[in-house]
C-alpha atoms as a PDB file:
ATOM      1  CA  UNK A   1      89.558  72.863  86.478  1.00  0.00           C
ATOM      2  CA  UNK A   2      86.973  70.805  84.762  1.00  0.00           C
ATOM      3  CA  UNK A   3      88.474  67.689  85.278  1.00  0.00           C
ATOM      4  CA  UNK A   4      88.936  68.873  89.382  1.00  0.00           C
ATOM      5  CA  UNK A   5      84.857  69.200  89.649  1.00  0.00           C
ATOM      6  CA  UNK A   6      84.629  65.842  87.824  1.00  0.00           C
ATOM      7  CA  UNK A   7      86.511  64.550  90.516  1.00  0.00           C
ATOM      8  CA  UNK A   8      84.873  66.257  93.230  1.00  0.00           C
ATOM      9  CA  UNK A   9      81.242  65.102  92.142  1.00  0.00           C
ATOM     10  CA  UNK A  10      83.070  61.501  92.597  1.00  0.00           C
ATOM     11  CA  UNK A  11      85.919  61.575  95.791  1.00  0.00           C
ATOM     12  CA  UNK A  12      83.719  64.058  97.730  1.00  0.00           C
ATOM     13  CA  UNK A  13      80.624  62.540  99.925  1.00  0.00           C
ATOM     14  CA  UNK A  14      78.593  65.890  99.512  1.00  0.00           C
ATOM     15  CA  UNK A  15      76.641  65.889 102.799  1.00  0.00           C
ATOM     16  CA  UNK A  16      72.684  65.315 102.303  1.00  0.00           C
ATOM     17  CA  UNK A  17      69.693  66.996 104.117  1.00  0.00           C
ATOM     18  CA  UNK A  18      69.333  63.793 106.087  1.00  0.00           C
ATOM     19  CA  UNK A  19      73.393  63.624 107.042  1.00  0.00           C
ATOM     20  CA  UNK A  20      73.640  67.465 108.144  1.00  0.00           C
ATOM     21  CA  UNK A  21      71.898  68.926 111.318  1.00  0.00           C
ATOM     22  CA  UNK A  22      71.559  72.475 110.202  1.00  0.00           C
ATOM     23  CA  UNK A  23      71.842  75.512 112.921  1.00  0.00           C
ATOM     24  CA  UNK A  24      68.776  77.311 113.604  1.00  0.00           C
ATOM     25  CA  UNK A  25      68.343  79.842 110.321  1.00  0.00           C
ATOM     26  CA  UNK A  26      68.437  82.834 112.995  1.00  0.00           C
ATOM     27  CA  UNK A  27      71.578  81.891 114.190  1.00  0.00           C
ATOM     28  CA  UNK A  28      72.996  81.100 110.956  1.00  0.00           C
ATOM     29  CA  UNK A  29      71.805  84.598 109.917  1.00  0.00           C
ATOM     30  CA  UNK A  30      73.231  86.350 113.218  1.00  0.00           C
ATOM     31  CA  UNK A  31      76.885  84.522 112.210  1.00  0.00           C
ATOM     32  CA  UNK A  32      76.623  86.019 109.005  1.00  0.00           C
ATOM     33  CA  UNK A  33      76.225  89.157 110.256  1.00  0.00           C
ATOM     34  CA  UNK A  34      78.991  89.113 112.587  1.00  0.00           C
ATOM     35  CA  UNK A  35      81.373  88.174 109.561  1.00  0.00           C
ATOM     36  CA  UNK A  36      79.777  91.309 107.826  1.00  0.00           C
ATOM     37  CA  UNK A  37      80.761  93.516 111.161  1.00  0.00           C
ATOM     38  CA  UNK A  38      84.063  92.404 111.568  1.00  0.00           C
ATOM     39  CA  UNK A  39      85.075  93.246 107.900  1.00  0.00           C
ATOM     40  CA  UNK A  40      82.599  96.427 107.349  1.00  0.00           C
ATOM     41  CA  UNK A  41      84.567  97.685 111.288  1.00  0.00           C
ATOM     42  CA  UNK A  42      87.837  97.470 110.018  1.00  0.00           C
ATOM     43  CA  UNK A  43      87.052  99.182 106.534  1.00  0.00           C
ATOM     44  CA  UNK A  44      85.417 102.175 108.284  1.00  0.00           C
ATOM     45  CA  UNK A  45      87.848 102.654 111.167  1.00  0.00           C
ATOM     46  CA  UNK A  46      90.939 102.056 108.827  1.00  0.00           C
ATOM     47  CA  UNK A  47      90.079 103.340 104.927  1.00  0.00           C
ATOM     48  CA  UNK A  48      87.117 105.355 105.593  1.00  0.00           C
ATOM     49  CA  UNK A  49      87.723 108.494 107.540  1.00  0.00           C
ATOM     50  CA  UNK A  50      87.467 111.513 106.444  1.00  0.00           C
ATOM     51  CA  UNK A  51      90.580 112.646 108.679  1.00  0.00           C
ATOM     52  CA  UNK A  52      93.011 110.619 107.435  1.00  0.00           C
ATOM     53  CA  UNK A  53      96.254 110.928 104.638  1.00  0.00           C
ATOM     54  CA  UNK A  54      94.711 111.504 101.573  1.00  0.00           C
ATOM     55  CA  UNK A  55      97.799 110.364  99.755  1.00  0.00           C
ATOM     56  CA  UNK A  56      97.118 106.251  99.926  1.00  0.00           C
ATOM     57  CA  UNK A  57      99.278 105.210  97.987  1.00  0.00           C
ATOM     58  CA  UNK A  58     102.095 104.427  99.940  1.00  0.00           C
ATOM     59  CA  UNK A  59     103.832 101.260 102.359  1.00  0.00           C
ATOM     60  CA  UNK A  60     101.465 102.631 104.720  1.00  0.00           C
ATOM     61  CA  UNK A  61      98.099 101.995 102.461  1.00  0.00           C
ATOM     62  CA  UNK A  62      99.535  99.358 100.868  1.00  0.00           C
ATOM     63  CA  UNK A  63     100.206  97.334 104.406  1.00  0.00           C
ATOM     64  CA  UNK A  64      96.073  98.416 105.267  1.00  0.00           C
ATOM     65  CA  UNK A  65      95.268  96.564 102.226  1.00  0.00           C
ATOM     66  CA  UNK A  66      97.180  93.766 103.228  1.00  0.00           C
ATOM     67  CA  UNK A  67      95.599  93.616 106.304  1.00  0.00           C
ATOM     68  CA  UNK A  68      92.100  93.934 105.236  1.00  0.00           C
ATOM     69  CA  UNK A  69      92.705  90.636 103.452  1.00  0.00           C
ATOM     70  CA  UNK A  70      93.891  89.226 106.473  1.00  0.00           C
ATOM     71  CA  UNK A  71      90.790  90.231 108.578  1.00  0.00           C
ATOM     72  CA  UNK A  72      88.616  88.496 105.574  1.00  0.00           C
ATOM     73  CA  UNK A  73      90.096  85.881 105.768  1.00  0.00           C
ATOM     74  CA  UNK A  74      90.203  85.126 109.404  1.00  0.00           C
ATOM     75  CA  UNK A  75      86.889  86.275 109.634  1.00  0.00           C
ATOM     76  CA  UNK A  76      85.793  83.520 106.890  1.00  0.00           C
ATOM     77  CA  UNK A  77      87.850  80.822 108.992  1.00  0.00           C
ATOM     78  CA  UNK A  78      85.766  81.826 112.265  1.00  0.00           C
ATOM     79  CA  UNK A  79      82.783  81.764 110.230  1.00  0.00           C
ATOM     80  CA  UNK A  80      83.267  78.087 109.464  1.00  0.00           C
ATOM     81  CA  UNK A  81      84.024  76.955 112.327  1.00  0.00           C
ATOM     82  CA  UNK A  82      80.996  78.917 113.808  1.00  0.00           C
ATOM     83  CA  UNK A  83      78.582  77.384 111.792  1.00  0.00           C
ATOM     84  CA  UNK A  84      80.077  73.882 112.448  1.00  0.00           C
ATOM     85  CA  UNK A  85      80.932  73.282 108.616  1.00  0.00           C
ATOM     86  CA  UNK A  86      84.272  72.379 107.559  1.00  0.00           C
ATOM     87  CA  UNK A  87      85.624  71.880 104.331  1.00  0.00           C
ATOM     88  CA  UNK A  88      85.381  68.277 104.747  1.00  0.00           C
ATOM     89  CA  UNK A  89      81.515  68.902 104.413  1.00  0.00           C
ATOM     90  CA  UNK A  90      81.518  71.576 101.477  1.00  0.00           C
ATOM     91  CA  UNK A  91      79.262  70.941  98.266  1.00  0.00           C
ATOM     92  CA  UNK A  92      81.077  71.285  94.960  1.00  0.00           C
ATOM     93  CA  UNK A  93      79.775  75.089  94.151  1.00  0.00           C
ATOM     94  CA  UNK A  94      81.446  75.779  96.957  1.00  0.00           C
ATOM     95  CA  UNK A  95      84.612  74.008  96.788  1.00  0.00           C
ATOM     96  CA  UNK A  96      84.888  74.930  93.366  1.00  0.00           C
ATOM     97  CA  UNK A  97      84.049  78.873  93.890  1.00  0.00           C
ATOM     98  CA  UNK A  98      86.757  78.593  96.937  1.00  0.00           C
ATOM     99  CA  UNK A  99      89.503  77.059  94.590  1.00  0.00           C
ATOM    100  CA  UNK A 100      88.647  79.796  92.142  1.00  0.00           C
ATOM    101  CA  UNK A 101      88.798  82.707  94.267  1.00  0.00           C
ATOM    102  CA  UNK A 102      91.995  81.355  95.433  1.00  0.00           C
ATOM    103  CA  UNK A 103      93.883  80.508  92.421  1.00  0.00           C
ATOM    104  CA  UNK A 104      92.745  84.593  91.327  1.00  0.00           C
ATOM    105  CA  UNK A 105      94.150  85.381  94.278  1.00  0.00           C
ATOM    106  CA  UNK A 106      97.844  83.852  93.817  1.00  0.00           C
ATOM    107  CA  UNK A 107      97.203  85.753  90.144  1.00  0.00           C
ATOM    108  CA  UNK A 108      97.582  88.819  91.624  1.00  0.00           C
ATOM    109  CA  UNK A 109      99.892  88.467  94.346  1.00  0.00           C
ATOM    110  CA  UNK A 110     101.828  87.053  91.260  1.00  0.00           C
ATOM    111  CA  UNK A 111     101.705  90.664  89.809  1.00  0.00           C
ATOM    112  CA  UNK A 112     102.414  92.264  92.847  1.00  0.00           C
ATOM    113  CA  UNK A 113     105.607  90.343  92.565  1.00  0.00           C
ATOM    114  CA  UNK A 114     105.955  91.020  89.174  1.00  0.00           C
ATOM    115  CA  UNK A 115     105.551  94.826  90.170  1.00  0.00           C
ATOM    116  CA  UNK A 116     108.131  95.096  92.830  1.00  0.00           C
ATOM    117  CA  UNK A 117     111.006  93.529  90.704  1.00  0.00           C
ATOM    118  CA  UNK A 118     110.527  96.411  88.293  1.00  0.00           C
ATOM    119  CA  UNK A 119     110.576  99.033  91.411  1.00  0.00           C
ATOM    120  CA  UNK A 120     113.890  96.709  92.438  1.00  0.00           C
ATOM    121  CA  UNK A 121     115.755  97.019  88.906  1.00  0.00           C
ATOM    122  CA  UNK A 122     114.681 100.526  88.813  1.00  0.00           C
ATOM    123  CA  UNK A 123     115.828 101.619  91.787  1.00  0.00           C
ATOM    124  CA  UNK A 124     119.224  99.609  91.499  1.00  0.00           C
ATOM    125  CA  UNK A 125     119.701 101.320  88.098  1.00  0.00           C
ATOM    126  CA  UNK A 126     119.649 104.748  90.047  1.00  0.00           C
ATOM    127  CA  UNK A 127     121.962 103.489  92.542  1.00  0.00           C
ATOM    128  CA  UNK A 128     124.147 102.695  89.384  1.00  0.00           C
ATOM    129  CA  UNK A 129     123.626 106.362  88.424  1.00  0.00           C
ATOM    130  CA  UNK A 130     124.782 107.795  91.534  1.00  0.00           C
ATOM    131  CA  UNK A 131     127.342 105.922  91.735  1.00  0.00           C
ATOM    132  CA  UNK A 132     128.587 107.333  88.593  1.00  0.00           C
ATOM    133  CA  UNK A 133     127.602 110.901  89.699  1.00  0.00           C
ATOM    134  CA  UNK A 134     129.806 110.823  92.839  1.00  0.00           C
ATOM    135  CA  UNK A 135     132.834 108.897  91.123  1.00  0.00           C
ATOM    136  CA  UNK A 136     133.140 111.781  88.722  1.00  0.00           C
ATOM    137  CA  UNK A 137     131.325 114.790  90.041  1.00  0.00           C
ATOM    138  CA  UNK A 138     132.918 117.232  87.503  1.00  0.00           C
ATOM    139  CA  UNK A 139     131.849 115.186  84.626  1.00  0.00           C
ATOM    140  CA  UNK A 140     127.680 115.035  83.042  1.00  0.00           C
ATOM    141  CA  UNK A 141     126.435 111.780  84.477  1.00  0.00           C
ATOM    142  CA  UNK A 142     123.303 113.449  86.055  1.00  0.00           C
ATOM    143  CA  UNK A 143     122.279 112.290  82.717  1.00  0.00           C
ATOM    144  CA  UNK A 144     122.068 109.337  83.543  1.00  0.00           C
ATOM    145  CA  UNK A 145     119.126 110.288  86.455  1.00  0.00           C
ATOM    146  CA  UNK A 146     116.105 109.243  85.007  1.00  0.00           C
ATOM    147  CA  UNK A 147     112.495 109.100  87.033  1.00  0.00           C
ATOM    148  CA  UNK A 148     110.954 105.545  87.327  1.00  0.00           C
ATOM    149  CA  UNK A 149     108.851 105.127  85.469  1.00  0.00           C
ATOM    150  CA  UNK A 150     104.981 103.805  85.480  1.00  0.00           C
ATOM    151  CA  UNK A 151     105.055  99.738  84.751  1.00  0.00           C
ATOM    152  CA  UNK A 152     102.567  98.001  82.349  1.00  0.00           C
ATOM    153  CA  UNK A 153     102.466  94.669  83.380  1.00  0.00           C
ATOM    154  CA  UNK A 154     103.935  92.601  81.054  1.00  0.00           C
ATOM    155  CA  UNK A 155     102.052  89.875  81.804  1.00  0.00           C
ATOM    156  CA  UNK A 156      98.242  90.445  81.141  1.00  0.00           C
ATOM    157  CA  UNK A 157      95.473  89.998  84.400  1.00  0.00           C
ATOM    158  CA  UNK A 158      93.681  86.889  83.566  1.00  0.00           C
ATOM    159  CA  UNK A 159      91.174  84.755  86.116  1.00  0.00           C
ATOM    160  CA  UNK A 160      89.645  81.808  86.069  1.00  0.00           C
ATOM    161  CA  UNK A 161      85.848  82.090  86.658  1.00  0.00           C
ATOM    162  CA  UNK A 162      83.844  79.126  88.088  1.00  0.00           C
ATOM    163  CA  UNK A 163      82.606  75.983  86.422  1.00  0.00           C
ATOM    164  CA  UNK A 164      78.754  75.909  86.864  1.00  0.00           C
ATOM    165  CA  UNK A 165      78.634  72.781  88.567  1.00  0.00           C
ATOM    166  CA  UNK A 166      75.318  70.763  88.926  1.00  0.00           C
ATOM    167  CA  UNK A 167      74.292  69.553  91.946  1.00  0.00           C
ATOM    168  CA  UNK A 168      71.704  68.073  93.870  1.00  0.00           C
ATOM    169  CA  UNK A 169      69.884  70.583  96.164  1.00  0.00           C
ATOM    170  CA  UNK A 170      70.692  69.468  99.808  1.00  0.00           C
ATOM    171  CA  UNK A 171      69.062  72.092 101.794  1.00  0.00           C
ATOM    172  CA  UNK A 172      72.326  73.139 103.577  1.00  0.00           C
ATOM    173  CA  UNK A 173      71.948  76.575 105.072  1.00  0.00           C
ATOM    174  CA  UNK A 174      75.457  76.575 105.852  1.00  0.00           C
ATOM    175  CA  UNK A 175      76.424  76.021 102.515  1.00  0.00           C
ATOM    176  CA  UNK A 176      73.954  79.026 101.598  1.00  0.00           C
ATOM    177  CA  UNK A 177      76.042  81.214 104.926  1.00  0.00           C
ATOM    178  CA  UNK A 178      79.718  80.450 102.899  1.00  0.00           C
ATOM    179  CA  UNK A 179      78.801  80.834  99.779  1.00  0.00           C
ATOM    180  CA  UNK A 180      77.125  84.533 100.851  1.00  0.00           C
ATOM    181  CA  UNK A 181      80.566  85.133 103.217  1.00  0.00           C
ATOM    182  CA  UNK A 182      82.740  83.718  99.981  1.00  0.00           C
ATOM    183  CA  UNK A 183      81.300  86.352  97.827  1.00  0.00           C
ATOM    184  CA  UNK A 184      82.485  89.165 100.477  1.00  0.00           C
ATOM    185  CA  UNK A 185      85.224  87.643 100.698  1.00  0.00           C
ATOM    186  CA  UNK A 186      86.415  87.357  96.905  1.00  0.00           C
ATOM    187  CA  UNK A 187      85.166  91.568  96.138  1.00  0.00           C
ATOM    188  CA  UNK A 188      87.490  92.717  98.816  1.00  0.00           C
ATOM    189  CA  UNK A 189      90.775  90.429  97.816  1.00  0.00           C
ATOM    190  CA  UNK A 190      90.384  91.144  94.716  1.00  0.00           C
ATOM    191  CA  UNK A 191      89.534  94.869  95.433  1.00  0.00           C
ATOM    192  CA  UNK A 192      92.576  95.335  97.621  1.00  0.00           C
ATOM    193  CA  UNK A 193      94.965  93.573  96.066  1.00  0.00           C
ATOM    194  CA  UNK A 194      93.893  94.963  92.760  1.00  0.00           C
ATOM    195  CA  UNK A 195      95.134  98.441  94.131  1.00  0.00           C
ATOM    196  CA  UNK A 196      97.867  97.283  95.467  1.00  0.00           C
ATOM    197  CA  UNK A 197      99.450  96.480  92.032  1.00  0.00           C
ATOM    198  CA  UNK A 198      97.615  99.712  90.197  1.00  0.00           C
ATOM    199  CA  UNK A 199      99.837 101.782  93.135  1.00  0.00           C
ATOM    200  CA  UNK A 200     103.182 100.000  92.122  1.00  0.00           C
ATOM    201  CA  UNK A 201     102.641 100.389  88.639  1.00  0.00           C
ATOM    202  CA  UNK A 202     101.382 103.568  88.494  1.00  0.00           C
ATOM    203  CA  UNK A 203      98.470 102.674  86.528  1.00  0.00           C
ATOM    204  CA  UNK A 204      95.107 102.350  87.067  1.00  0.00           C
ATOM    205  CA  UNK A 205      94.664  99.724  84.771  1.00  0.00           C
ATOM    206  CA  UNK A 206      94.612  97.016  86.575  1.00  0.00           C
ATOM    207  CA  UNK A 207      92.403  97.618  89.712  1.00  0.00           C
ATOM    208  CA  UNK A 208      90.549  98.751  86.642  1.00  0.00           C
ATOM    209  CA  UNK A 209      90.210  95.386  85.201  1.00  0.00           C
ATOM    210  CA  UNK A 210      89.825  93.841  88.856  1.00  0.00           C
ATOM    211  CA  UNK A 211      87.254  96.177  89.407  1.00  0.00           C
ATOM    212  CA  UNK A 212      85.342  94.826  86.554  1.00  0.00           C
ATOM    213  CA  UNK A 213      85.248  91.494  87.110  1.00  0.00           C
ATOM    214  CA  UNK A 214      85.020  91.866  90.422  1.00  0.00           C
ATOM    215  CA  UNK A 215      80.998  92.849  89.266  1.00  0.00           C
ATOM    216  CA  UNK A 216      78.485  94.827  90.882  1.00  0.00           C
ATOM    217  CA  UNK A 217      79.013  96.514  94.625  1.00  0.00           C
ATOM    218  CA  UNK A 218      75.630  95.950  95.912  1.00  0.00           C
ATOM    219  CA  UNK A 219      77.062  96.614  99.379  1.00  0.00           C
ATOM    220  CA  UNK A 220      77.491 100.393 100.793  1.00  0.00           C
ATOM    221  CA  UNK A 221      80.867  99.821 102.187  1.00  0.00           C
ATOM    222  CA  UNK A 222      82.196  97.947  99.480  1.00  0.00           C
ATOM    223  CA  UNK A 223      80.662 100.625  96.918  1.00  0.00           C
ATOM    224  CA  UNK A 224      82.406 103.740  99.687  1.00  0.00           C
ATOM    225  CA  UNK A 225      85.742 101.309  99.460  1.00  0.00           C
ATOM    226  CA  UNK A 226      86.038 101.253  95.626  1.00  0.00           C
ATOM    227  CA  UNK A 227      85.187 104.495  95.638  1.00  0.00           C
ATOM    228  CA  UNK A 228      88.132 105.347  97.972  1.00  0.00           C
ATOM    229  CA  UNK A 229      90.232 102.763  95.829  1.00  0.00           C
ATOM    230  CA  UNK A 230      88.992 104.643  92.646  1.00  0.00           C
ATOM    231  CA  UNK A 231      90.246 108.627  93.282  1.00  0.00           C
ATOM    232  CA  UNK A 232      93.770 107.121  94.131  1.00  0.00           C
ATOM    233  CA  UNK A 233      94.457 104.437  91.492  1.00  0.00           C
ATOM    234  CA  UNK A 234      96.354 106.276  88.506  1.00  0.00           C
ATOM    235  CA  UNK A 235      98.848 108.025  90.997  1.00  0.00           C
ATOM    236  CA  UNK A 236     102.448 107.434  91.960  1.00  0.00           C
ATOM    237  CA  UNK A 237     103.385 105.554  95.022  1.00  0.00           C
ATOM    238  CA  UNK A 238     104.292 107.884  97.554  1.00  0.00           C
ATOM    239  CA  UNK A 239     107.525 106.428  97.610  1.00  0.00           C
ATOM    240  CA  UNK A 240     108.141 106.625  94.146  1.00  0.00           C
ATOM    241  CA  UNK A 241     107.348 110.079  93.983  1.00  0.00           C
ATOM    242  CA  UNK A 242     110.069 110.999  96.610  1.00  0.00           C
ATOM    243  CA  UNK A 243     112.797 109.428  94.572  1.00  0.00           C
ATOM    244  CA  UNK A 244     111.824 111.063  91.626  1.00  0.00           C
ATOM    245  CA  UNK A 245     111.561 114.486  92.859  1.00  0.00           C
ATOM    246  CA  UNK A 246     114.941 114.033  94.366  1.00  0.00           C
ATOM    247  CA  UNK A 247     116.206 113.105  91.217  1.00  0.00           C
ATOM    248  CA  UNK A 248     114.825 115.917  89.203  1.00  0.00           C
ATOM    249  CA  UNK A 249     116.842 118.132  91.716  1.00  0.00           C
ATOM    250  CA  UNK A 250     119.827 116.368  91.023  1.00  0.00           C
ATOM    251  CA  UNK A 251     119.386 116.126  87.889  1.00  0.00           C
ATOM    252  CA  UNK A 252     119.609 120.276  87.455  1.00  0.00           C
ATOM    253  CA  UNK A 253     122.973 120.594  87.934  1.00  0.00           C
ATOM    254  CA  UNK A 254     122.765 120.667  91.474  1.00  0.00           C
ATOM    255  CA  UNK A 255     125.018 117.946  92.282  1.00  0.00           C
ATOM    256  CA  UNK A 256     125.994 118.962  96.073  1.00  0.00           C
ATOM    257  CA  UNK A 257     126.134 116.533  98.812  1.00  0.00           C
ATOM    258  CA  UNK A 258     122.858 117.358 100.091  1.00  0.00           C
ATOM    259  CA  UNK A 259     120.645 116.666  97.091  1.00  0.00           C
ATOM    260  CA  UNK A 260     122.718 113.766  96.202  1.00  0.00           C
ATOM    261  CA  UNK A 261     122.339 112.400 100.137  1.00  0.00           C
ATOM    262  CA  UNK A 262     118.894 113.209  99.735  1.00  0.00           C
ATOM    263  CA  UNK A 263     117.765 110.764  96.559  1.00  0.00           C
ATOM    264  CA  UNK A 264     119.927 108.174  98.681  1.00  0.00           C
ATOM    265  CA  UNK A 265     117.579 108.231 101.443  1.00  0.00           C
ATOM    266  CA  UNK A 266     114.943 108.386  99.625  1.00  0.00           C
ATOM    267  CA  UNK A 267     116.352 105.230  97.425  1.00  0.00           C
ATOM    268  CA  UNK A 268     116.385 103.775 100.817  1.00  0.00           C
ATOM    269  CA  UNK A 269     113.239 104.213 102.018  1.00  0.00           C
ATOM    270  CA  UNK A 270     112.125 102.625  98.241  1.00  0.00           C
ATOM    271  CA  UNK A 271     114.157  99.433  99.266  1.00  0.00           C
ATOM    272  CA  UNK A 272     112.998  99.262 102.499  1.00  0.00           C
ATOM    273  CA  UNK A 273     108.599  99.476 101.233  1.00  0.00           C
ATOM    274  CA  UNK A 274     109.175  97.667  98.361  1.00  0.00           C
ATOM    275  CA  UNK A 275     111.023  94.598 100.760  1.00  0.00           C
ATOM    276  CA  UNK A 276     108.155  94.732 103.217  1.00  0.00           C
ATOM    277  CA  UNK A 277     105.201  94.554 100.157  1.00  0.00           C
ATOM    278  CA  UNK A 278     107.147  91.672  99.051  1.00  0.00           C
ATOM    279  CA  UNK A 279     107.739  90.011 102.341  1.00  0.00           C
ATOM    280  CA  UNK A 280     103.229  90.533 102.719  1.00  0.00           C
ATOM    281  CA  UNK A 281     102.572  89.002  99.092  1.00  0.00           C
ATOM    282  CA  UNK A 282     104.481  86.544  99.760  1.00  0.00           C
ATOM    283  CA  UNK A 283     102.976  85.618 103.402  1.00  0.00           C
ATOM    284  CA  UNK A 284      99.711  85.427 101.972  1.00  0.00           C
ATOM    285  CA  UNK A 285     100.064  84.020  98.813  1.00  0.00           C
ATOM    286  CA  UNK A 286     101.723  80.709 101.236  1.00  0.00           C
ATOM    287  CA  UNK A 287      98.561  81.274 103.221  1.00  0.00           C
ATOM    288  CA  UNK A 288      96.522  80.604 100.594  1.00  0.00           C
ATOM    289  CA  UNK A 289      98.264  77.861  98.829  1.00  0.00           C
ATOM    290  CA  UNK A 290      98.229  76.413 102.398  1.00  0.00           C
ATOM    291  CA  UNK A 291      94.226  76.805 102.422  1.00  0.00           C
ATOM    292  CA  UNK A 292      93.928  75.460  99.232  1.00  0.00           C
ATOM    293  CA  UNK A 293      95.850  72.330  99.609  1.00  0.00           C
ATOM    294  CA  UNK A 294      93.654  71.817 102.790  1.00  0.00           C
ATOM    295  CA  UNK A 295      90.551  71.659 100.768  1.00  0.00           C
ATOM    296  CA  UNK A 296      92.374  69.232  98.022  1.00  0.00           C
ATOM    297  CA  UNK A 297      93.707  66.440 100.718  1.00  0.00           C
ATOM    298  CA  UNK A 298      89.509  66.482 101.232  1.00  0.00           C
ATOM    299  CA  UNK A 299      88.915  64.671  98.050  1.00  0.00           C
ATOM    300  CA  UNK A 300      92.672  63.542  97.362  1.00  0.00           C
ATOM    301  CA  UNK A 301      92.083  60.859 100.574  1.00  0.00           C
ATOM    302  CA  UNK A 302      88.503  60.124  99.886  1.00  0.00           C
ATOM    303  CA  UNK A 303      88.427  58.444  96.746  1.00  0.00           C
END
């Protein structure tokens, strides 16, 4: 990464006061705001009421989070375009922040990966089970019905945190505007995704660790988001939960067709969550690479 800002300070033509025509500060200020809205409108009407499931973790607050990404994100896209400064233009805290916050962000969808292949084998080792259980009914393989259990992530949460990078003051509000929107941006990836993988482990750790590098949550809504994040993280997936209940009740003795039908559907329902979770992490995490390679070609084709 150091030898990328090297680079930059050399292939990139950073912009000076003289080459940019800044927008008036008001309506730099106004487009700011509206990139606040958009986010802070979605968070209240979609993770904030007090009338909704209080059981989030689940496909169904799992695919919110993905979506709150998504509105970040296109809401930071508009936002450059808005302000009339492309990534062609960007200054190298800002390129470098971006490419940080972006290569964190493929670090985590990584472990939401990670997390759903341990759902998958578990799951497919119950399947096995059943199997058994229904192949010889009159014989003890119920004991082979075990809950899934929480995941620690093998691989430990690690991110990359910025180089400082010195550079000449150009005066660019619009660099100021991004680098404002950027730090939005980065607190609610990596708040959302963080507790996406907490809910498929089962463990609070990491949003925990997210959390905490995420830093301080000088904003109300983000603070009333973590805080929502926070009194959920440590719990079972919804859908996890309604296999293993259905196994417990197998797993008595009561080996009938209907509690036996029963863990099968809910085995089902496991497959189909855990295939659409994958099928988002790995939608975005292309989206990003995609935005990241965009903002490479900049100084790839420059030098």
């Amino acid at each position: 990464m150091v030898l990328l800002v090297q680079k930059l300070g050399r292939s990139l033509k950073f912009p000076s006061m003289l080459e940019n025509r800044p927008l008036n500060s008001h309506t730099l200020s106004e487009s700011l705001r509206n990139f606040r809205s958009k986010i802070w409108d979605f968070i209240t009407q979609n993770l904030l009421k007090p009338d909704q499931e209080s059981n989030f973790l689940s496909l169904t607050g799992f695919n919110t989070c993905f979506q709150l990404i998504h509105t970040t994100n296109s809401a930071f896209a508009k936002l450059v375009v808005e302000i009339d400064y492309p990534m062609s233009r960007w200054g190298a805290k800002l390129t470098e922040d971006y490419l940080t916050y972006t290569l964190n962000l493929m670090e985590l969808l990584n472990a939401v990966n990670s997390s759903v292949s341990h759902l998958r084998q578990a799951k497919l080792s119950l399947h096995h089970a059943v199997s058994l259980l229904q192949n010889s009914p009159s014989s003890d393989q119920s004991k082979h019905l075990k809950n899934i259990p929480p995941n620690t992530l093998i691989k430990e949460l690690k991110f990359e945190r910025p180089v400082k990078v010195v550079q000449e003051k150009s005066g660019c509000d619009q660099e100021s505007v991004l680098l404002q929107a950027l730090i939005v941006s980065k607190k609610i990836g990596f708040l959302a995704l963080g507790f996406v993988v907490s809910g498929l482990c089962g463990d609070a750790k990491p949003y925990m660790d997210v959390r905490k590098f995420s830093g301080g949550f000088d904003d109300s809504v983000i603070k009333d988001l973590d805080s929502r994040f926070c009194k959920e993280v440590g719990g079972i997936m919804g859908e996890v939960k309604g296999v293993n209940n259905a196994c417990a009740v197998v797993s008595t003795g009561r080996c009938s067709d209907e509690p036996v039908d029963e863990l099968k559907r809910r085995l089902k329902v496991l497959e189909n969550s855990i295939q659409i979770i994958e099928k988002q992490s790995n939608n975005l995490f292309s989206q990003v690479l995609s935005e990241r390679n965009k903002l490479l070609d900049n100084f790839r084709f420059s030098g």
